[in-house]
N, C-alpha and C. Protein backbone atom coordinates (compact mmCIF):
# COMPACT_ATOMS: atom_id res chain seq x y z
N UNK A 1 8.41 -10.24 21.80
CA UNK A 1 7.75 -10.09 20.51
C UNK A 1 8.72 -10.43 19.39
N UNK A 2 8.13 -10.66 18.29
CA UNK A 2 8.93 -11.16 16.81
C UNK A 2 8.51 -10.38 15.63
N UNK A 3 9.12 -10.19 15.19
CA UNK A 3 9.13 -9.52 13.77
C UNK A 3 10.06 -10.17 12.69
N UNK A 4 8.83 -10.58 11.76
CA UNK A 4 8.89 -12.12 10.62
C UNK A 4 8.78 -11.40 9.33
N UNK A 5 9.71 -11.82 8.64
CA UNK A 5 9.20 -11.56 7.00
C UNK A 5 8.80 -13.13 6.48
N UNK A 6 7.87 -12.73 5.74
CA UNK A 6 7.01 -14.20 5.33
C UNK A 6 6.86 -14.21 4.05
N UNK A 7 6.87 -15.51 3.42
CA UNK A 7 6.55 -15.26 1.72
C UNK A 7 5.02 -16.34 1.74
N UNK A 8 4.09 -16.06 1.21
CA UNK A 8 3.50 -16.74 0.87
C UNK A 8 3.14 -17.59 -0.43
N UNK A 9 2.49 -18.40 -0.69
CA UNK A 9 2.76 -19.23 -1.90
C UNK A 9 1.94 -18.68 -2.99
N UNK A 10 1.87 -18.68 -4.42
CA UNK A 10 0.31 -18.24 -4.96
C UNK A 10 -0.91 -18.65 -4.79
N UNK A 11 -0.92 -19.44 -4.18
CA UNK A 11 -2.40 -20.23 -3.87
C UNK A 11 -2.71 -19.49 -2.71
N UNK A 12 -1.93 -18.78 -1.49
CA UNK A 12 -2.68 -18.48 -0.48
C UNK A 12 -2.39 -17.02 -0.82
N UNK A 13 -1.86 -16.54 -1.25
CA UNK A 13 -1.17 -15.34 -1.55
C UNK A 13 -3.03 -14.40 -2.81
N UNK A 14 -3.43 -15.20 -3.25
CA UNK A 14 -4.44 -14.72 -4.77
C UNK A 14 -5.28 -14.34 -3.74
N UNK A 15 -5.43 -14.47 -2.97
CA UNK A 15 -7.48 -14.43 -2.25
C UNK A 15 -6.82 -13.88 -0.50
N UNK A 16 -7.23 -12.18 -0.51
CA UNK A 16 -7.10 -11.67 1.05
C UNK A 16 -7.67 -12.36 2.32
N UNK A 17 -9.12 -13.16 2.10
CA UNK A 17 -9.44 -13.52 2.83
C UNK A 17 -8.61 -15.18 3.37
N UNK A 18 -7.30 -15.34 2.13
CA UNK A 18 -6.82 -16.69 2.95
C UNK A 18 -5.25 -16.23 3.81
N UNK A 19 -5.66 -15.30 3.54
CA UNK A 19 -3.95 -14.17 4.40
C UNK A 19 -3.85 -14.80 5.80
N UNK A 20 -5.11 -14.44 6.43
CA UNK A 20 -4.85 -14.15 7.98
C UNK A 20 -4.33 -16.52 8.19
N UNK A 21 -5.30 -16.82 7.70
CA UNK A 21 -5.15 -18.26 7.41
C UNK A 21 -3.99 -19.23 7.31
N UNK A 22 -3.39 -18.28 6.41
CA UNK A 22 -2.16 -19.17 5.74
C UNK A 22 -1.32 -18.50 7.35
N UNK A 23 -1.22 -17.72 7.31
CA UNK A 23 -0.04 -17.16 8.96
C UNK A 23 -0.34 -17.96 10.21
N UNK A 24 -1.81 -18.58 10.53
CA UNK A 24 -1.92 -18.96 11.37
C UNK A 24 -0.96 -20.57 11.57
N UNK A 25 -0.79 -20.77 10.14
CA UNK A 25 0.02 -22.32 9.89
C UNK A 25 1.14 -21.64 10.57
N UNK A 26 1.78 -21.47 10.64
CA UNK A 26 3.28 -20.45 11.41
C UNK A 26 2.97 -21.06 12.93
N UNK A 27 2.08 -21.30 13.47
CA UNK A 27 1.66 -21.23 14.83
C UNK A 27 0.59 -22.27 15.25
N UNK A 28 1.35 -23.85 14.86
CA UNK A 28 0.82 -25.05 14.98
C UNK A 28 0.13 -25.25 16.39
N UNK A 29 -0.45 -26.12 16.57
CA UNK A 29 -1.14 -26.32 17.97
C UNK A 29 -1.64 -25.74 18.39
N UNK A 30 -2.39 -24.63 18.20
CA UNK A 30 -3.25 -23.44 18.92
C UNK A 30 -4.36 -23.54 18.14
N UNK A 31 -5.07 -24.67 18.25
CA UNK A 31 -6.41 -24.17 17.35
C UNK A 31 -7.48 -23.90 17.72
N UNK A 32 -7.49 -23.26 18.99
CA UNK A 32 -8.30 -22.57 19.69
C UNK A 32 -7.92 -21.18 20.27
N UNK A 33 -6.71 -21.02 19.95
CA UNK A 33 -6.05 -19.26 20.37
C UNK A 33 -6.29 -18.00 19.88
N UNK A 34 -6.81 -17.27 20.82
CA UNK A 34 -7.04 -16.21 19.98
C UNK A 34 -5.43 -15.46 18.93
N UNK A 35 -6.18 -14.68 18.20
CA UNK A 35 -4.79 -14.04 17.58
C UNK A 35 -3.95 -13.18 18.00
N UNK A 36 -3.09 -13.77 17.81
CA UNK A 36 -2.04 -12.92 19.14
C UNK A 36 -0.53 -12.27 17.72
N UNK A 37 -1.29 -12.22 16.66
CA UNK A 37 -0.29 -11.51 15.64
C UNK A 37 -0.85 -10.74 14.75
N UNK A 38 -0.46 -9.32 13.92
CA UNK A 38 -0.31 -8.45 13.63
C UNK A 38 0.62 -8.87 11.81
N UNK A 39 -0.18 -7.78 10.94
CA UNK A 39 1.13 -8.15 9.21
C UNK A 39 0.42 -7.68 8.42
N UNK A 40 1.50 -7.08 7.67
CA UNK A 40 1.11 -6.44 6.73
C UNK A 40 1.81 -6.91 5.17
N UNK A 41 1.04 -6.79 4.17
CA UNK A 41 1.44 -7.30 3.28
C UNK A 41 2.37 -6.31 2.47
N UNK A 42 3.82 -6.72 2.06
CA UNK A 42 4.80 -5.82 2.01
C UNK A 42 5.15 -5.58 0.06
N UNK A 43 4.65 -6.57 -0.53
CA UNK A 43 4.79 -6.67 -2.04
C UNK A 43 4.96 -8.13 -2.50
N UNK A 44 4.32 -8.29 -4.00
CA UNK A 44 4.35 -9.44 -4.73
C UNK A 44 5.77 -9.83 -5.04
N UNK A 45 5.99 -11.20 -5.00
CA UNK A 45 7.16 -11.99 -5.44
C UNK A 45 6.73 -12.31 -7.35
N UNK A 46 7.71 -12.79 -7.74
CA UNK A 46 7.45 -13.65 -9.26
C UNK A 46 6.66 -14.66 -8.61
N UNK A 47 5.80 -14.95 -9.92
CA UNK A 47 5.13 -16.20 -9.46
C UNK A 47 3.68 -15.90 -9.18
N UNK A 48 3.17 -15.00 -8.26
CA UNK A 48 2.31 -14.67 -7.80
C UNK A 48 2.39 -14.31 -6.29
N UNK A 49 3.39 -14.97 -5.61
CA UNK A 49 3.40 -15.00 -3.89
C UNK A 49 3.19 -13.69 -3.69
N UNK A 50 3.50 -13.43 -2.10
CA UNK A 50 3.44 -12.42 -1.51
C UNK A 50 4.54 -12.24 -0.44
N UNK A 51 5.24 -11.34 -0.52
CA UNK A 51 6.29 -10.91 1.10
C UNK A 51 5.37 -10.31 2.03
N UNK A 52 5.08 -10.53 3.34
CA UNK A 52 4.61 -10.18 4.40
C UNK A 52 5.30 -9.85 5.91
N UNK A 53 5.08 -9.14 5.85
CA UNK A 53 5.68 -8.38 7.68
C UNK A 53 4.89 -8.81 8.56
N UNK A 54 5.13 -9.64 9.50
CA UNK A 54 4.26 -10.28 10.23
C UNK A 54 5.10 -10.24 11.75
N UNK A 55 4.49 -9.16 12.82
CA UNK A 55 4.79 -9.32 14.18
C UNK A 55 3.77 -10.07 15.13
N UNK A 56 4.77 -10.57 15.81
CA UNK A 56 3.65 -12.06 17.06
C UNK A 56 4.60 -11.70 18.35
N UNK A 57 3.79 -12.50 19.03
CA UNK A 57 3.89 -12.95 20.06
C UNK A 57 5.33 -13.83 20.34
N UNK A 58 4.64 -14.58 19.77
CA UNK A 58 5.33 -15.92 19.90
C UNK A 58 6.29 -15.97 18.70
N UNK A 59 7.46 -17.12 18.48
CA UNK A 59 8.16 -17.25 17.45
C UNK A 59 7.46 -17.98 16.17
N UNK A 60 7.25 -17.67 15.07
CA UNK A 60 6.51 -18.61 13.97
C UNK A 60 7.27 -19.41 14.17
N UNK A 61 7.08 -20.54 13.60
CA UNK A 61 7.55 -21.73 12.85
C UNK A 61 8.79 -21.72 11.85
N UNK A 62 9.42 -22.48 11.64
CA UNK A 62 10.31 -22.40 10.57
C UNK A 62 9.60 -22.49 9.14
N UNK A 63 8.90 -23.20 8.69
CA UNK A 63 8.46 -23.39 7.76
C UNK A 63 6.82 -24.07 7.89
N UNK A 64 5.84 -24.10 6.79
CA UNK A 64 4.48 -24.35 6.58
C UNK A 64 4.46 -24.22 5.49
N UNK A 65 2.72 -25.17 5.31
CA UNK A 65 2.85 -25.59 3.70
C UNK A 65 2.49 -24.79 3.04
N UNK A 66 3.05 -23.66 2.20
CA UNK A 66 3.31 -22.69 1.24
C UNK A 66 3.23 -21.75 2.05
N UNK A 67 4.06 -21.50 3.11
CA UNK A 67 4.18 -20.28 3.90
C UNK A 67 5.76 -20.37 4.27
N UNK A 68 6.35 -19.34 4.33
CA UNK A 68 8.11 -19.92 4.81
C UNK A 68 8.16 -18.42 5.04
N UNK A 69 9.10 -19.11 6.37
CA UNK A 69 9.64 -17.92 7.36
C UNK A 69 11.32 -17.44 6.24
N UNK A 70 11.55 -16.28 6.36
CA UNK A 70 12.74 -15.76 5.24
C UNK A 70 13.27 -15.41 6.32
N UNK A 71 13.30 -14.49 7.21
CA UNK A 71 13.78 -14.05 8.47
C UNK A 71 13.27 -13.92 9.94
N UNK A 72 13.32 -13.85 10.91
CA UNK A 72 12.63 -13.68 11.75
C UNK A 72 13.91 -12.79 13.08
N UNK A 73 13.05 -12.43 14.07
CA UNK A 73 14.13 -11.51 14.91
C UNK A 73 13.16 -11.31 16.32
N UNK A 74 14.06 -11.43 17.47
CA UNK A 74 12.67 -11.34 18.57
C UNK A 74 12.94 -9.67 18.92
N UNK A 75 12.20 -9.05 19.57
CA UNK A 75 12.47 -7.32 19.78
C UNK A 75 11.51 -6.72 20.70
N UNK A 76 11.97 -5.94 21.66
CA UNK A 76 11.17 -5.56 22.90
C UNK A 76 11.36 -3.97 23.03
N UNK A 77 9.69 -3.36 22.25
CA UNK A 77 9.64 -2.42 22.19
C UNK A 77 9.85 -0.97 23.12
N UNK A 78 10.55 -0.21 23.90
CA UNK A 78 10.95 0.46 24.91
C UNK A 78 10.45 1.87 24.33
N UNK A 79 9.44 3.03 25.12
CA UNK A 79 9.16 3.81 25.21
C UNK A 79 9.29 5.09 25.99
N UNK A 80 9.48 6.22 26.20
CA UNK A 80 9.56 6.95 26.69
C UNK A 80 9.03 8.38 26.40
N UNK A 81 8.26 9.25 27.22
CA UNK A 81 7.25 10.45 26.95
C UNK A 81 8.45 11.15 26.16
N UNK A 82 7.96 11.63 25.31
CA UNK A 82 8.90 12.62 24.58
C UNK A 82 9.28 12.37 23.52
N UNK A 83 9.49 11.02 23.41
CA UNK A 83 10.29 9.99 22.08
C UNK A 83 10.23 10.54 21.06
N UNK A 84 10.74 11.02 19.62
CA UNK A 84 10.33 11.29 18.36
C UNK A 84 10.24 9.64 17.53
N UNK A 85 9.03 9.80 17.10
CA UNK A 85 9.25 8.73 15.72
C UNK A 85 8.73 8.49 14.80
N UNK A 86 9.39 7.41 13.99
CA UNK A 86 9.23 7.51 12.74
C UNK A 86 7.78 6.49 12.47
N UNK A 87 7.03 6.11 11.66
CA UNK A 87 6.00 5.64 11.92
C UNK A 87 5.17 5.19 10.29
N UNK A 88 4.81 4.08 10.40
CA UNK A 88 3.92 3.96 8.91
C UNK A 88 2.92 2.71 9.06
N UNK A 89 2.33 2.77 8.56
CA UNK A 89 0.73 1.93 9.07
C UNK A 89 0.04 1.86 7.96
N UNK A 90 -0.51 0.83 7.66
CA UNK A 90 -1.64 0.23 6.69
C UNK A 90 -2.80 0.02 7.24
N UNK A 91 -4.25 0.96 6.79
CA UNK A 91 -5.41 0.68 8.23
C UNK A 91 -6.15 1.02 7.32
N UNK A 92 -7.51 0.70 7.68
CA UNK A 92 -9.02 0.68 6.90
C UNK A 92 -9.68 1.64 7.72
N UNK A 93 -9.69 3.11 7.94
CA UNK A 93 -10.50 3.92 8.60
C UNK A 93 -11.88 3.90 7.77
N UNK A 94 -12.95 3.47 8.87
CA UNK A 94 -14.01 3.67 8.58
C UNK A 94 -15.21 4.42 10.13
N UNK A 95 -16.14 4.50 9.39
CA UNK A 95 -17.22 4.64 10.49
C UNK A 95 -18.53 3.71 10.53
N UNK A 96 -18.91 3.71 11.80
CA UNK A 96 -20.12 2.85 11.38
C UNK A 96 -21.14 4.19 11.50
N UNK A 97 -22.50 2.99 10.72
CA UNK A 97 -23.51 4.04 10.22
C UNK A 97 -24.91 2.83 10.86
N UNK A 98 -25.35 3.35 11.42
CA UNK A 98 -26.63 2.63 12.60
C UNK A 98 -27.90 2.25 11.33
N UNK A 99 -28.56 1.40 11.29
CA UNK A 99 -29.67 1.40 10.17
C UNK A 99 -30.50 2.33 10.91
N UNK A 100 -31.26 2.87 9.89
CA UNK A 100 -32.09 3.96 9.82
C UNK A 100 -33.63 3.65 10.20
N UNK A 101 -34.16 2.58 9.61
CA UNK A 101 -35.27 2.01 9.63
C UNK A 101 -35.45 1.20 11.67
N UNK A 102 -34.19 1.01 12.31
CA UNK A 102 -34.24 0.80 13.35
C UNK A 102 -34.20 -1.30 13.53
N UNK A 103 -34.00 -1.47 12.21
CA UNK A 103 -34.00 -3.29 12.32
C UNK A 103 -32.69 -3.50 13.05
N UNK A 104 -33.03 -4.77 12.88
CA UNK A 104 -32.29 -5.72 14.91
C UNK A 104 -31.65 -6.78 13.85
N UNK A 105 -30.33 -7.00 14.21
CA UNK A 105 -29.57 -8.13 13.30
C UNK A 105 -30.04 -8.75 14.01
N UNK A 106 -29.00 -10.33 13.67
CA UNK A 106 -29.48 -11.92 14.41
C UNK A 106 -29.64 -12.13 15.77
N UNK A 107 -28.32 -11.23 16.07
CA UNK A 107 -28.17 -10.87 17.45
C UNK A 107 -29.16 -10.14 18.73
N UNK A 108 -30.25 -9.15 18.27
CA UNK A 108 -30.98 -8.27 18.19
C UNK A 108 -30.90 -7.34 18.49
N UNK A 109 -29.74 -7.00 18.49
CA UNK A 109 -28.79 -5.67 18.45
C UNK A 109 -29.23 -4.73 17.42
N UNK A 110 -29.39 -3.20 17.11
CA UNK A 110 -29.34 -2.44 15.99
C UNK A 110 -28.52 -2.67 14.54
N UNK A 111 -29.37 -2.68 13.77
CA UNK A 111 -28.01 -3.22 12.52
C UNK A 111 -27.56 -2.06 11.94
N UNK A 112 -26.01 -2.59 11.94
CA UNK A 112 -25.39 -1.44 11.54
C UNK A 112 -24.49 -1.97 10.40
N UNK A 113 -23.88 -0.85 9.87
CA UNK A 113 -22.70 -1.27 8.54
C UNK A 113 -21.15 -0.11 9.02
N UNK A 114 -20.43 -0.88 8.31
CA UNK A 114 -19.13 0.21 8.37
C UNK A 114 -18.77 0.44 7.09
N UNK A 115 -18.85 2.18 7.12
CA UNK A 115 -18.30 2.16 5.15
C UNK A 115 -17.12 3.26 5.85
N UNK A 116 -16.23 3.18 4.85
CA UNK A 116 -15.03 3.51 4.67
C UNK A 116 -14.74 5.16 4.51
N UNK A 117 -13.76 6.06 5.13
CA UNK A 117 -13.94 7.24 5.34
C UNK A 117 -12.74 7.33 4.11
N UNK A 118 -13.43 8.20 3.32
CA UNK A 118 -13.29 8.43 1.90
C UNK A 118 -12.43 10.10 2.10
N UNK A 119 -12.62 10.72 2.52
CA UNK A 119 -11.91 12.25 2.57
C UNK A 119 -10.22 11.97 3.34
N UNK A 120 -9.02 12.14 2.60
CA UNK A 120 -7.92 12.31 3.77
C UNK A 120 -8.19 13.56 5.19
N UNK A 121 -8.93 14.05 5.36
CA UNK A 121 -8.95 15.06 6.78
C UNK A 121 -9.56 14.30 7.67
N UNK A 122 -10.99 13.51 7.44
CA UNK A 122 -11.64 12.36 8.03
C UNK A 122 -10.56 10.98 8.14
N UNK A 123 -9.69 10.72 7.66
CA UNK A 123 -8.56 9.54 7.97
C UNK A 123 -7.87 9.99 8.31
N UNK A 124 -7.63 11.43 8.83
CA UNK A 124 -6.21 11.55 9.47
C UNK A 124 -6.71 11.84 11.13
N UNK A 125 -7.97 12.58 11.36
CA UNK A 125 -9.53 12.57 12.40
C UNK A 125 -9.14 11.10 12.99
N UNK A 126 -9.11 10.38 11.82
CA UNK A 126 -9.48 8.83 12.66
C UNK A 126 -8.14 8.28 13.35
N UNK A 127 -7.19 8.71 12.37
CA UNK A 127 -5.85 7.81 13.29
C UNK A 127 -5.47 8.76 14.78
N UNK A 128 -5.92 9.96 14.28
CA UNK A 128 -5.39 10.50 15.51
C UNK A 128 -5.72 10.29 17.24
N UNK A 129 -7.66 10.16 16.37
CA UNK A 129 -8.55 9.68 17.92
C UNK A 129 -7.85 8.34 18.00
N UNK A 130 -7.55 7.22 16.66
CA UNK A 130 -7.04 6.11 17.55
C UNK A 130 -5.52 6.32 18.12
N UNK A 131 -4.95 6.86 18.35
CA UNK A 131 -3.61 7.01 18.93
C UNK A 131 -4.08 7.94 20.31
N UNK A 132 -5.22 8.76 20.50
CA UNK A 132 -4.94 9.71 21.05
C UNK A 132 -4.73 8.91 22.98
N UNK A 133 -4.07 9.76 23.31
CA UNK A 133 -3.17 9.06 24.63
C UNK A 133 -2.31 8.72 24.60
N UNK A 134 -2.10 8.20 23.73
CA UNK A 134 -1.08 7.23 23.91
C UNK A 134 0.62 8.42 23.15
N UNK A 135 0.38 8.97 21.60
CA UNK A 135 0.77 9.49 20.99
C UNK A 135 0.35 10.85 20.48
N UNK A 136 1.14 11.51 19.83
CA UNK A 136 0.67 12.70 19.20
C UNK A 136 1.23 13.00 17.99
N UNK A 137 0.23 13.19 16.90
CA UNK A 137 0.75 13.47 15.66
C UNK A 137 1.51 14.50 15.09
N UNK A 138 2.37 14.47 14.74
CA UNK A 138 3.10 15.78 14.41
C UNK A 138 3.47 16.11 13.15
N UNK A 139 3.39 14.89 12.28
CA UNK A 139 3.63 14.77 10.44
C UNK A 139 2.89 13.61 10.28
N UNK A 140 1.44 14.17 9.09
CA UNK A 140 1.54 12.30 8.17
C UNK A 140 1.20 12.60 7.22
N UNK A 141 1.44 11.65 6.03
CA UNK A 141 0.90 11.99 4.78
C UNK A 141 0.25 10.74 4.82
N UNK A 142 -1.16 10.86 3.31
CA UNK A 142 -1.86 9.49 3.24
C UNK A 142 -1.73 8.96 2.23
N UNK A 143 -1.96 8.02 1.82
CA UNK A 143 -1.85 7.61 0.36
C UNK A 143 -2.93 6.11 0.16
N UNK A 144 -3.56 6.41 -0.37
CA UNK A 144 -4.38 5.28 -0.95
C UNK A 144 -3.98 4.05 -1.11
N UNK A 145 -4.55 2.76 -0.91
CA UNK A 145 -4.36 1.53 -1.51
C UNK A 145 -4.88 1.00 -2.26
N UNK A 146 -4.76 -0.26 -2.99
CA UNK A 146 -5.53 -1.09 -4.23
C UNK A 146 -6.72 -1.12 -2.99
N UNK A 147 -7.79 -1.20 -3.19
CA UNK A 147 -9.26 -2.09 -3.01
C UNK A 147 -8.40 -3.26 -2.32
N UNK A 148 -9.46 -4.28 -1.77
CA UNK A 148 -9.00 -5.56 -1.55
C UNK A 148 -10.23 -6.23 -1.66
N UNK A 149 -10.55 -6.85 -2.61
CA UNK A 149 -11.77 -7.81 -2.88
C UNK A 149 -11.82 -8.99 -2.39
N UNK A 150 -12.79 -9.53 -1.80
CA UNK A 150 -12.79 -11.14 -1.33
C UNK A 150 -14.10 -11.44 -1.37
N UNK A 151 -14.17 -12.98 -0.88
CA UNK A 151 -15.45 -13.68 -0.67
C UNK A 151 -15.39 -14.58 0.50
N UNK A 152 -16.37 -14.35 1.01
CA UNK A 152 -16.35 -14.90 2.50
C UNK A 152 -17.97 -15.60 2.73
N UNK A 153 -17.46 -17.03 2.82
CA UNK A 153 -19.13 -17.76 2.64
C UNK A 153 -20.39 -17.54 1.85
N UNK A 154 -19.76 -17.20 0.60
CA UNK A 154 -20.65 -16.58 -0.04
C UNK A 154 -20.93 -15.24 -0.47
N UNK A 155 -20.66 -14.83 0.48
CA UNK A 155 -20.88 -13.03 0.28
C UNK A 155 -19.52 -12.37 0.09
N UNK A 156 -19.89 -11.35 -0.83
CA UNK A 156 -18.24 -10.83 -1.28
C UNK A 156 -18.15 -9.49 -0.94
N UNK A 157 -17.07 -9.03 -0.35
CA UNK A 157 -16.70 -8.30 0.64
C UNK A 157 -15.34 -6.85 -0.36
N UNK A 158 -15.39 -6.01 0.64
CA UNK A 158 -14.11 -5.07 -0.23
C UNK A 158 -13.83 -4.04 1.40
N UNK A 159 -12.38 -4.21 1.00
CA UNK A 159 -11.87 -3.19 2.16
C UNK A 159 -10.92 -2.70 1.41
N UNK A 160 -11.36 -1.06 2.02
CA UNK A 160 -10.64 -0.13 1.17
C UNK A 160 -9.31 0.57 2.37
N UNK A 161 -8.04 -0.11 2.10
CA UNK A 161 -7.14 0.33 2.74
C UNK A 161 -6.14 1.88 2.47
N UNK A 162 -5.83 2.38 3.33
CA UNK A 162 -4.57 3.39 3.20
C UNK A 162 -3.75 2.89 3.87
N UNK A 163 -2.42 4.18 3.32
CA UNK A 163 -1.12 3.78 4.34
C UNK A 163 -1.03 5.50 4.68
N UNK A 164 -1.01 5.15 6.07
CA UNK A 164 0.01 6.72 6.41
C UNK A 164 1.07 6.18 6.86
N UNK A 165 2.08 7.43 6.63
CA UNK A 165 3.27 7.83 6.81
C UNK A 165 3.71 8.80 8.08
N UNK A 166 4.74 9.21 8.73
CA UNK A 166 4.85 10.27 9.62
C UNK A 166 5.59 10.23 10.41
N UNK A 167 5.37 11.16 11.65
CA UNK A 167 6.16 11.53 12.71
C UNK A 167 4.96 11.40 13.73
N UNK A 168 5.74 10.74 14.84
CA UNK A 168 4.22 11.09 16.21
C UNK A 168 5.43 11.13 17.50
N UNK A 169 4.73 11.97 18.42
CA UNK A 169 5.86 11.65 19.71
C UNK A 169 4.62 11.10 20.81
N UNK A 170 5.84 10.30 21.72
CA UNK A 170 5.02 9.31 22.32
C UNK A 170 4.80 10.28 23.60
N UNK A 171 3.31 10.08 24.31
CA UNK A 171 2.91 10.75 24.92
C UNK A 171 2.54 9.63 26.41
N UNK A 172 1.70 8.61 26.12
CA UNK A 172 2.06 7.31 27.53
C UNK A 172 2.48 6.06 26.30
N UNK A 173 4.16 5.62 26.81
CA UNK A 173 4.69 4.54 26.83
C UNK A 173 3.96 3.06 26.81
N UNK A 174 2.99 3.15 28.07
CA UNK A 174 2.28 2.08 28.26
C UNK A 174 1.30 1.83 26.92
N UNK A 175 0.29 3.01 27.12
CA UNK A 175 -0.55 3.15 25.86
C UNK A 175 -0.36 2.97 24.55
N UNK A 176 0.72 3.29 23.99
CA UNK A 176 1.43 2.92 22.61
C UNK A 176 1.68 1.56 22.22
N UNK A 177 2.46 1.25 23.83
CA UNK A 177 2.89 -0.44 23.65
C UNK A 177 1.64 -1.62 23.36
N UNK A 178 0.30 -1.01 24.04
CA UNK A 178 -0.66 -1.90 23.91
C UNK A 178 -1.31 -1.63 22.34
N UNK A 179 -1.18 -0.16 21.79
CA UNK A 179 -1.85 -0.29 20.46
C UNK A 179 -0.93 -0.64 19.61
N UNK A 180 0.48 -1.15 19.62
CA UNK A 180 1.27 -1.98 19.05
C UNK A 180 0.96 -3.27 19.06
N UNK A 181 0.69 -4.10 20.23
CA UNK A 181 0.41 -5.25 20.60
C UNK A 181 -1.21 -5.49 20.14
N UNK A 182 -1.64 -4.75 20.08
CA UNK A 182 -2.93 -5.26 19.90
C UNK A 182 -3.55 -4.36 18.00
N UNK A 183 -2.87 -3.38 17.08
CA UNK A 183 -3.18 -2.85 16.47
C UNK A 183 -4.00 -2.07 16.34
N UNK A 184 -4.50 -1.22 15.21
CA UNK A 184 -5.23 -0.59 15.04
C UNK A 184 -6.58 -0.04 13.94
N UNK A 185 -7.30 -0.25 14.25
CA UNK A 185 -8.71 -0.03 13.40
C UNK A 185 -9.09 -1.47 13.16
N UNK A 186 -10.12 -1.54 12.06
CA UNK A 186 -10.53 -2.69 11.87
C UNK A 186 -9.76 -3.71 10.81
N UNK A 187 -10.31 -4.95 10.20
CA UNK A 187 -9.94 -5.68 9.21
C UNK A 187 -8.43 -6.32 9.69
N UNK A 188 -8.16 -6.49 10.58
CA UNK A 188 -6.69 -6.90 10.72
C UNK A 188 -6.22 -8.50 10.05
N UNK A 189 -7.53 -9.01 9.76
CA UNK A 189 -7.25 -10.23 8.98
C UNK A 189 -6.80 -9.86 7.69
N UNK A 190 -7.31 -8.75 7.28
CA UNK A 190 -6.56 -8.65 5.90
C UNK A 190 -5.49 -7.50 5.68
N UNK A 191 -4.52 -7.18 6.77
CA UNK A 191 -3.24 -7.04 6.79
C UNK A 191 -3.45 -5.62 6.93
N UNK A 192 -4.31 -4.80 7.87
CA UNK A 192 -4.52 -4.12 8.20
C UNK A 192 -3.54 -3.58 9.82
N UNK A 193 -3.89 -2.63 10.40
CA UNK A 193 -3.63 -2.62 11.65
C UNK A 193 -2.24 -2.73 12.23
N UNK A 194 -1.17 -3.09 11.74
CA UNK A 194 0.43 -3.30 12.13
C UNK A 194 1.00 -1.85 12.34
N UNK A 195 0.91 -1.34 13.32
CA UNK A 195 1.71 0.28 13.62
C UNK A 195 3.85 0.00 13.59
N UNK A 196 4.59 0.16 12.75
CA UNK A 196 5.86 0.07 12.37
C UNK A 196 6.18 1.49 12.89
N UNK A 197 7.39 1.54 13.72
CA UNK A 197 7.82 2.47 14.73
C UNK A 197 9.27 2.08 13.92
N UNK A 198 10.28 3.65 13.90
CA UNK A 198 11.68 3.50 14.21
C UNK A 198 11.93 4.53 14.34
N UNK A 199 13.07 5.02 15.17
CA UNK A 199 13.53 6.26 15.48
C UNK A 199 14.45 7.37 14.51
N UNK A 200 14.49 8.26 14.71
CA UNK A 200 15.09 8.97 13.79
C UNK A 200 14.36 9.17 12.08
């Protein structure tokens, strides 16, 4: 695995929905791969850009057009039951809510929506069921994020992010490593989902 700091340019950097986009340039020739990377957006540069924390798979690229690698580092996460650590995460806890009336999307599946869990006791409920197995919570605090507004084919969209903070001890090794590798909750295109581990 790799762990990248990324700057993006102002043109891809203004609009969340061109985030996940502009990173995929990092990772030429795959234009059929699923996503196999994880990032979170870390703060604005002058200018307008953006610094981004971006862990993969694979090594990015050296450079792309208005995307540039600043550092990069490869790192192989090692676990053990008991572990104490340190921990901070950017995630969109929400729930879904089933339509009421009983209508069938395109698919003809039940239509449903996901709205955003608004109380910190209900977002701290949520990270815990998503960790549970794997970890155990032992300290977090929450803290709100900006909104994130976009437009996506027309229709304009908002994900309402937090960050927690904390302590969790690892409970299965295996289990942790995969909700590292694979993240957590929804929206991960818009820099959601990246679980940041260090000890002590």
């Amino acid at each position: 695995m790799f762990l990248s700091k990324v700057e993006l340019a102002p043109r891809w950097a203004r609009n969340p929905y061109q985030w996940h986009r502009a990173l995929w340039l990092l990772f030429p020739g795959r234009p059929n791969a699923e996503r196999d990377f994880l990032f979170r957006v870390e703060g604005n540069v002058p200018g307008g850009g953006a610094v981004v924390l971006l862990q993969s798979v694979g090594a990015p690229v050296a450079a792309a057009e208005g995307v540039r690698v600043l550092a990069s580092k490869s790192f192989e996460p090692m676990f053990t039951p008991g572990l104490v650590l340190r921990f901070h995460l950017v995630a969109n806890p929400v729930k879904t809510i089933r339509d009421a009336q009983g209508r069938l999307d395109r698919h003809g599946a039940p239509k449903a929506c996901r709205v955003p869990l608004i109380r910190e006791e209900q977002q701290q409920e949520w990270l815990q069921r998503k960790l549970m197995g794997a970890a155990q919570l032992e300290q977090v605090e929450v803290a709100p994020r900006q909104p994130l507004y976009f437009r996506r084919e027309g229709t304009a969209g908002k994900i309402v992010p937090v960050a927690f903070d904390g302590v969790l001890v690892v409970r299965d090794p295996q289990q942790l490593r995969a909700l590292l590798l694979g993240g957590l909750g929804p929206a991960k295109s818009f820099g959601c989902g990246l679980l940041s581990l260090a000890r002590g």
